[in-house]
PDB file of N, CA and C in Angstrom:
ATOM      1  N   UNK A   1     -44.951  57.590 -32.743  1.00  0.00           N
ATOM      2  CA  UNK A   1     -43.867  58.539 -32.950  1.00  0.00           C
ATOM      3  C   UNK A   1     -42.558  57.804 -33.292  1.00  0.00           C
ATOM      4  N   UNK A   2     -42.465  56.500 -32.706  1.00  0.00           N
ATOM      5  CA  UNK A   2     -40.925  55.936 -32.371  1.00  0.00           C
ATOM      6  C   UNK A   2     -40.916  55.469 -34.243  1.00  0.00           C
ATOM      7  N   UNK A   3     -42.148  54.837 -35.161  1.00  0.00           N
ATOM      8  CA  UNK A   3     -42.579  54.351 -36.276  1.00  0.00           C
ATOM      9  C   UNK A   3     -42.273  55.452 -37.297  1.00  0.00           C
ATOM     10  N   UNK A   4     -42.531  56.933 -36.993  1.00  0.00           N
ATOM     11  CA  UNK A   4     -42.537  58.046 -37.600  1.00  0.00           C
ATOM     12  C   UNK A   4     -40.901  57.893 -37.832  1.00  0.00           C
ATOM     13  N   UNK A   5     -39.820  58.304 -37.010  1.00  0.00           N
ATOM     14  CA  UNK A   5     -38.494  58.539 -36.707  1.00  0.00           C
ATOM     15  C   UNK A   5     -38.163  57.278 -37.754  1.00  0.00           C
ATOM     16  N   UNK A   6     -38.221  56.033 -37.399  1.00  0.00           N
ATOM     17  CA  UNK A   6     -37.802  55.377 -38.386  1.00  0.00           C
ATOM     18  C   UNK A   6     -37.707  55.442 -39.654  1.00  0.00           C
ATOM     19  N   UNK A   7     -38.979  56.113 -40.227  1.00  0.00           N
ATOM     20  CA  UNK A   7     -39.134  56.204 -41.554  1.00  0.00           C
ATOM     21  C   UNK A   7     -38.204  57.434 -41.967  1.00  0.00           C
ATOM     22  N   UNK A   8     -38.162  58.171 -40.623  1.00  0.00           N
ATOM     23  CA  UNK A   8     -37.511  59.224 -41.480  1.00  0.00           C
ATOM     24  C   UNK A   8     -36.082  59.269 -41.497  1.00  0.00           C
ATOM     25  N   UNK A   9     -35.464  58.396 -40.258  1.00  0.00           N
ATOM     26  CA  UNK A   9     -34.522  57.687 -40.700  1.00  0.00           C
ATOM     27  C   UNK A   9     -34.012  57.060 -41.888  1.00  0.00           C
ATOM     28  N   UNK A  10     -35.059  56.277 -42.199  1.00  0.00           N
ATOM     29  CA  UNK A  10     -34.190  55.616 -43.721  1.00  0.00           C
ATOM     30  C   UNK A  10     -34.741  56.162 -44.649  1.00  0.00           C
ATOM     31  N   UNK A  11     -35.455  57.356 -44.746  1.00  0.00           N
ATOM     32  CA  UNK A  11     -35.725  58.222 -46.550  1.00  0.00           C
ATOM     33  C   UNK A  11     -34.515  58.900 -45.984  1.00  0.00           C
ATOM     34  N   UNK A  12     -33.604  59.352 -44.653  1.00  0.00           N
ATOM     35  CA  UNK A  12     -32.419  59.972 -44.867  1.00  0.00           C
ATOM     36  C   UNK A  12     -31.414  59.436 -45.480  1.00  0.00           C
ATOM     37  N   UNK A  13     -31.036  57.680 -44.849  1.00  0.00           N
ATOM     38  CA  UNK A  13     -30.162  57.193 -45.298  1.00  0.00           C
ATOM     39  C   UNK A  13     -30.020  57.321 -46.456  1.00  0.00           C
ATOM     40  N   UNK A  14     -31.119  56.314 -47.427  1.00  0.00           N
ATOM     41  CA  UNK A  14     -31.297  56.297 -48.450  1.00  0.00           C
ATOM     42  C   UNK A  14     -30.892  57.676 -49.416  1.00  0.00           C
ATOM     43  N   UNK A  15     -31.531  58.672 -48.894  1.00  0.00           N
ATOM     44  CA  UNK A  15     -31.040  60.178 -49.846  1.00  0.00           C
ATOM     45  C   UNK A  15     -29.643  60.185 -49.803  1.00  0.00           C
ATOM     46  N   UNK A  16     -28.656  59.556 -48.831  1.00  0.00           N
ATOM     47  CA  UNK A  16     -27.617  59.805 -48.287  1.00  0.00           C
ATOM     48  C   UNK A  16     -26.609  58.812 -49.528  1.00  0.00           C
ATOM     49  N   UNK A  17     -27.538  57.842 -49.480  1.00  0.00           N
ATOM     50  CA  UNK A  17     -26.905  56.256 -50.489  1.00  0.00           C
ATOM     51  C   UNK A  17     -27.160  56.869 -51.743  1.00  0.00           C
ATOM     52  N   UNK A  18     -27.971  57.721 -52.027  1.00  0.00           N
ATOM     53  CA  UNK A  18     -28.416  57.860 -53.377  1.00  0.00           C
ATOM     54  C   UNK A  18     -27.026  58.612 -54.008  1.00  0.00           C
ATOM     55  N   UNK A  19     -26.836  60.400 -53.300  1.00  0.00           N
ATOM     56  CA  UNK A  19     -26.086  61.114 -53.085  1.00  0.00           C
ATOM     57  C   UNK A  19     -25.095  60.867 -53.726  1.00  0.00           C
ATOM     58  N   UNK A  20     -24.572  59.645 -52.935  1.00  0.00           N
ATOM     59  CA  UNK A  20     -23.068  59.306 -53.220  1.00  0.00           C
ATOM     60  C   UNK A  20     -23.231  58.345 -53.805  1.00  0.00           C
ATOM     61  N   UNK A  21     -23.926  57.529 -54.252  1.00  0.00           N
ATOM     62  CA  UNK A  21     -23.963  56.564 -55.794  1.00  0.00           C
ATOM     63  C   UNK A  21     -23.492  57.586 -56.551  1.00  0.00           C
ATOM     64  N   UNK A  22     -24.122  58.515 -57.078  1.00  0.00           N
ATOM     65  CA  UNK A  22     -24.243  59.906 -58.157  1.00  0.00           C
ATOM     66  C   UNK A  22     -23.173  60.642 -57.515  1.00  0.00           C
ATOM     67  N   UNK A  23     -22.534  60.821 -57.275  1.00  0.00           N
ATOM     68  CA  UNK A  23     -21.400  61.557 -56.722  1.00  0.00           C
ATOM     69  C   UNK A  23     -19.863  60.742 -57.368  1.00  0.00           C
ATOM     70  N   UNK A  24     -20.193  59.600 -56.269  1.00  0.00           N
ATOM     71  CA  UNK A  24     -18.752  58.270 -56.986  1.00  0.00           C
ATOM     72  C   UNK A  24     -19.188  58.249 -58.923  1.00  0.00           C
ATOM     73  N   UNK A  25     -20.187  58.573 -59.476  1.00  0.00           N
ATOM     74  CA  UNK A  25     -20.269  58.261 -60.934  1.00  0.00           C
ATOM     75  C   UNK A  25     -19.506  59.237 -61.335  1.00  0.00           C
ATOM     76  N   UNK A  26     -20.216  60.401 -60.709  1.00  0.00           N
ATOM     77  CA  UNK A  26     -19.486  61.847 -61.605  1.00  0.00           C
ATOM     78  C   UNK A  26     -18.259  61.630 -61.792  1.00  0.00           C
ATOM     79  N   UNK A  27     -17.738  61.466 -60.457  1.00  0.00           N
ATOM     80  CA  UNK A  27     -16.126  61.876 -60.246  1.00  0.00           C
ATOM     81  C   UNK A  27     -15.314  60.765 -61.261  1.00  0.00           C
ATOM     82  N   UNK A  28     -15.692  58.979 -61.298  1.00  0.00           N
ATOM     83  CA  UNK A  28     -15.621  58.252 -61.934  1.00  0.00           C
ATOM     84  C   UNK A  28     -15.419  58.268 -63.460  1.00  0.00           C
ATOM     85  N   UNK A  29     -16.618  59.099 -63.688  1.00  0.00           N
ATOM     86  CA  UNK A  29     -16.945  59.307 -65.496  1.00  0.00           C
ATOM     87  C   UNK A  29     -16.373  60.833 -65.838  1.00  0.00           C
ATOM     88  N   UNK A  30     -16.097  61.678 -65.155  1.00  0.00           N
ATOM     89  CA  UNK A  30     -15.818  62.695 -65.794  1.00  0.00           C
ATOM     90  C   UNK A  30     -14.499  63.093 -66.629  1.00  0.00           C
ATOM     91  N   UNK A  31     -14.575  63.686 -67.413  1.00  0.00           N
ATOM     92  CA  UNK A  31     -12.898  63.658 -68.167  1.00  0.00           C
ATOM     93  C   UNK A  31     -12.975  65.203 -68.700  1.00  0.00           C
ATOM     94  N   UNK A  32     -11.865  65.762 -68.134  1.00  0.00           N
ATOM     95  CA  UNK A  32     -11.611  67.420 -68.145  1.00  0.00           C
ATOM     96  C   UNK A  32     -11.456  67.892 -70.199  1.00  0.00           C
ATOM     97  N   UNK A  33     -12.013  68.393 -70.105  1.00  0.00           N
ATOM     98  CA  UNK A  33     -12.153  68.991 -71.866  1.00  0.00           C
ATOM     99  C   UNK A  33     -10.556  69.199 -72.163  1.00  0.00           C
ATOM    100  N   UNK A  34      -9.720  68.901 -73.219  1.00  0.00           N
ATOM    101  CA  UNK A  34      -8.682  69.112 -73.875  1.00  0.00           C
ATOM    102  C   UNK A  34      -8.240  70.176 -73.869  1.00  0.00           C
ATOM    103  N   UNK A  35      -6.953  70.400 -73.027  1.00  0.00           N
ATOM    104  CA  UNK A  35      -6.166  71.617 -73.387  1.00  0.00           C
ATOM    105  C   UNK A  35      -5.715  72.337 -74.824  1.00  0.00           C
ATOM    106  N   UNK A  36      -5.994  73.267 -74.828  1.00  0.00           N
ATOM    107  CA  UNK A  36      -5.777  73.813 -76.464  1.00  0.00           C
ATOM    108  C   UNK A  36      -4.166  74.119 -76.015  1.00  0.00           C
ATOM    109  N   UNK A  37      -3.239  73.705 -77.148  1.00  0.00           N
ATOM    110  CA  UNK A  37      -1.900  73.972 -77.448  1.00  0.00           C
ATOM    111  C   UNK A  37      -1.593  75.361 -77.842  1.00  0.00           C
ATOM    112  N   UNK A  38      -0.597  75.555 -77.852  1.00  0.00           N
ATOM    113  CA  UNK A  38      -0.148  77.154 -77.695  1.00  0.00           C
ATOM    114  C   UNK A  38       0.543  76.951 -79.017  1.00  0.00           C
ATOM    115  N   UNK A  39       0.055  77.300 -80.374  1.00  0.00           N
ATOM    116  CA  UNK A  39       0.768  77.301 -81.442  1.00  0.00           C
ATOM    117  C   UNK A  39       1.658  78.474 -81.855  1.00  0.00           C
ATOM    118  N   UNK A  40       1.770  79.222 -80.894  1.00  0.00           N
ATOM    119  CA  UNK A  40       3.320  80.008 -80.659  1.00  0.00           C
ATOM    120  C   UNK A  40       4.411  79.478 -80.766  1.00  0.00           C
ATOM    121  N   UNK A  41       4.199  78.450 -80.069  1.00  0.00           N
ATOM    122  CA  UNK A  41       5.797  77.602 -79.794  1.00  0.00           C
ATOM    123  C   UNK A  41       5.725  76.344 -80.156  1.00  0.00           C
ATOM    124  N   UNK A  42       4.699  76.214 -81.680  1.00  0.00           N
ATOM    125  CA  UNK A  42       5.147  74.611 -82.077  1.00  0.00           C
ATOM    126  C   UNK A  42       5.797  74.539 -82.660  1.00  0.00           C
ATOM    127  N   UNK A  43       6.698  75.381 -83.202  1.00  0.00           N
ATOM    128  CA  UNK A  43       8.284  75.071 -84.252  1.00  0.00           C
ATOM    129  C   UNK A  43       9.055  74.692 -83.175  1.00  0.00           C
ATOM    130  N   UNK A  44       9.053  75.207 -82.162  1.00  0.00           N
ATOM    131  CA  UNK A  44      10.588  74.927 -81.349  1.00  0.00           C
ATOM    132  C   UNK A  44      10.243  74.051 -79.909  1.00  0.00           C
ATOM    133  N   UNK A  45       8.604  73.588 -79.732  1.00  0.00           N
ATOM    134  CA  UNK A  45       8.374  72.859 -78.910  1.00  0.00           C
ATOM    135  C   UNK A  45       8.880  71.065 -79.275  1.00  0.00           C
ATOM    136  N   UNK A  46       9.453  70.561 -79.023  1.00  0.00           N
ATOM    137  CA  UNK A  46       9.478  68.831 -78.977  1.00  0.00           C
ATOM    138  C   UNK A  46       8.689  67.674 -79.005  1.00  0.00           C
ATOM    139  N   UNK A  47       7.468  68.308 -78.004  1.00  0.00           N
ATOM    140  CA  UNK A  47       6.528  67.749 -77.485  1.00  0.00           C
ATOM    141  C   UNK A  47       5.540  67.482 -78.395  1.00  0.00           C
ATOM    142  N   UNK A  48       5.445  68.115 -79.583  1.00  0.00           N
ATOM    143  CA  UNK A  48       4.320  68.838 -80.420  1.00  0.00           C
ATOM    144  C   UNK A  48       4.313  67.829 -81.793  1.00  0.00           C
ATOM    145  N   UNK A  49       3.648  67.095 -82.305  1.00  0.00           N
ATOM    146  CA  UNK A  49       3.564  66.399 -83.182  1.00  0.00           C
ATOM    147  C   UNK A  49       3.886  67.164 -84.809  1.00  0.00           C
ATOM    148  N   UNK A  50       3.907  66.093 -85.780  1.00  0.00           N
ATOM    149  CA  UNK A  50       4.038  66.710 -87.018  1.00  0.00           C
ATOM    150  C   UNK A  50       2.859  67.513 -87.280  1.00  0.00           C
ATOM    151  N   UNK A  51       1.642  66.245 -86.790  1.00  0.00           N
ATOM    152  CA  UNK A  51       0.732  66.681 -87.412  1.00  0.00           C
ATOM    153  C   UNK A  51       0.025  68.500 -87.031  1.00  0.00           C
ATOM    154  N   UNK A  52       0.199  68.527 -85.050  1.00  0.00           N
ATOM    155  CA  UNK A  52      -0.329  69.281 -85.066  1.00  0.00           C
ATOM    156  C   UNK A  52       0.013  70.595 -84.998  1.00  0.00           C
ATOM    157  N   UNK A  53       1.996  70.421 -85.615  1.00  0.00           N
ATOM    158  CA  UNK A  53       2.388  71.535 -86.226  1.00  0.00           C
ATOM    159  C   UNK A  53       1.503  72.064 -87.556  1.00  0.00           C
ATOM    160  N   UNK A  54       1.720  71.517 -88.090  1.00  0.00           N
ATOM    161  CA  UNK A  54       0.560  71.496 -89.476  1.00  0.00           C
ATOM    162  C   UNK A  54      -0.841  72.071 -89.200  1.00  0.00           C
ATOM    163  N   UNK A  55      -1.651  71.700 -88.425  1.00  0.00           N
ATOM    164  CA  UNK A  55      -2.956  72.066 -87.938  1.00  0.00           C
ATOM    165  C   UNK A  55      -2.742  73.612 -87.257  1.00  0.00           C
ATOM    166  N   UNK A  56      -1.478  73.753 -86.547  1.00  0.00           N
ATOM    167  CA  UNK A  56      -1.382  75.041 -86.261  1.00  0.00           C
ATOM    168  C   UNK A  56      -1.195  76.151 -87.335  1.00  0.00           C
ATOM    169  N   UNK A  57       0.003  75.445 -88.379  1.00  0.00           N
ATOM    170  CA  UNK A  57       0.026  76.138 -89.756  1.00  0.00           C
ATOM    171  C   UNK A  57      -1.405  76.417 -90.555  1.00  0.00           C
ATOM    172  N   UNK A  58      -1.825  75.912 -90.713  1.00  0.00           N
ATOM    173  CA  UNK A  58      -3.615  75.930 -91.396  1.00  0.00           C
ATOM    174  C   UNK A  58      -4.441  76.616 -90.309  1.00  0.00           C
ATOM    175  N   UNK A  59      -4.092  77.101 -89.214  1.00  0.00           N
ATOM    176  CA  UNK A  59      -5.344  78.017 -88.487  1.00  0.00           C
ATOM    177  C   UNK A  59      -4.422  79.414 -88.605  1.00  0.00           C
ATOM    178  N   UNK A  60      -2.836  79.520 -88.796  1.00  0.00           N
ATOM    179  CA  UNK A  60      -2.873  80.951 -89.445  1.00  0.00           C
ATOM    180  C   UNK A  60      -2.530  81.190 -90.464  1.00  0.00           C
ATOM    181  N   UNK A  61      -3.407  80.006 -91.413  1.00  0.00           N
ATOM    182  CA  UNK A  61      -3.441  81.023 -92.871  1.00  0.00           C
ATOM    183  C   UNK A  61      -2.379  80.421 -93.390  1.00  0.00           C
ATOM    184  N   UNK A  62      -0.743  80.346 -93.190  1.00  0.00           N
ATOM    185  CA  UNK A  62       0.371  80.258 -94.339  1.00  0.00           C
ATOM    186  C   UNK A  62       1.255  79.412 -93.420  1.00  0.00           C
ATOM    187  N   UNK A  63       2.267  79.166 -94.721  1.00  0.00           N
ATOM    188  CA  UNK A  63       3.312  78.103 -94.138  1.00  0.00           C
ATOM    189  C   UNK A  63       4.510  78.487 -93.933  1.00  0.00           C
ATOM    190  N   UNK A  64       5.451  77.991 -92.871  1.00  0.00           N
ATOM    191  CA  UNK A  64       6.588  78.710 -93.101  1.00  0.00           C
ATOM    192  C   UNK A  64       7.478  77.717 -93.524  1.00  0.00           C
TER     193      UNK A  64
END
């Protein structure tokens, strides 16, 4: 019995080590998808590049 407990001791640990190997990766590697810009306010925003004034101009159609 005392031989049994052991083993099941360390397939716990181990699930436990595994867990958080794969856990520390996720959190490590993950990178949140790109906020889409609000092309409402890229004439009078600062922040907002030439270019992707332009890119906002070309998704409605005309230029001002």
């Amino acid at each position: 019995m005392n031989k049994f407990f052991r083993i099941l001791t360390f397939i716990h640990l181990a699930m436990v080590m595994v867990f958080t190997i794969v856990m520390l990766y996720f959190l490590t590697h993950y990178q949140p998808p790109p906020q889409p810009r609000l092309c409402g306010v890229e004439e009078i925003s600062p922040d907002i590049t030439q270019k992707e004034r332009e890119q906002c101009r070309q998704a409605r159609g005309h230029k001002l």
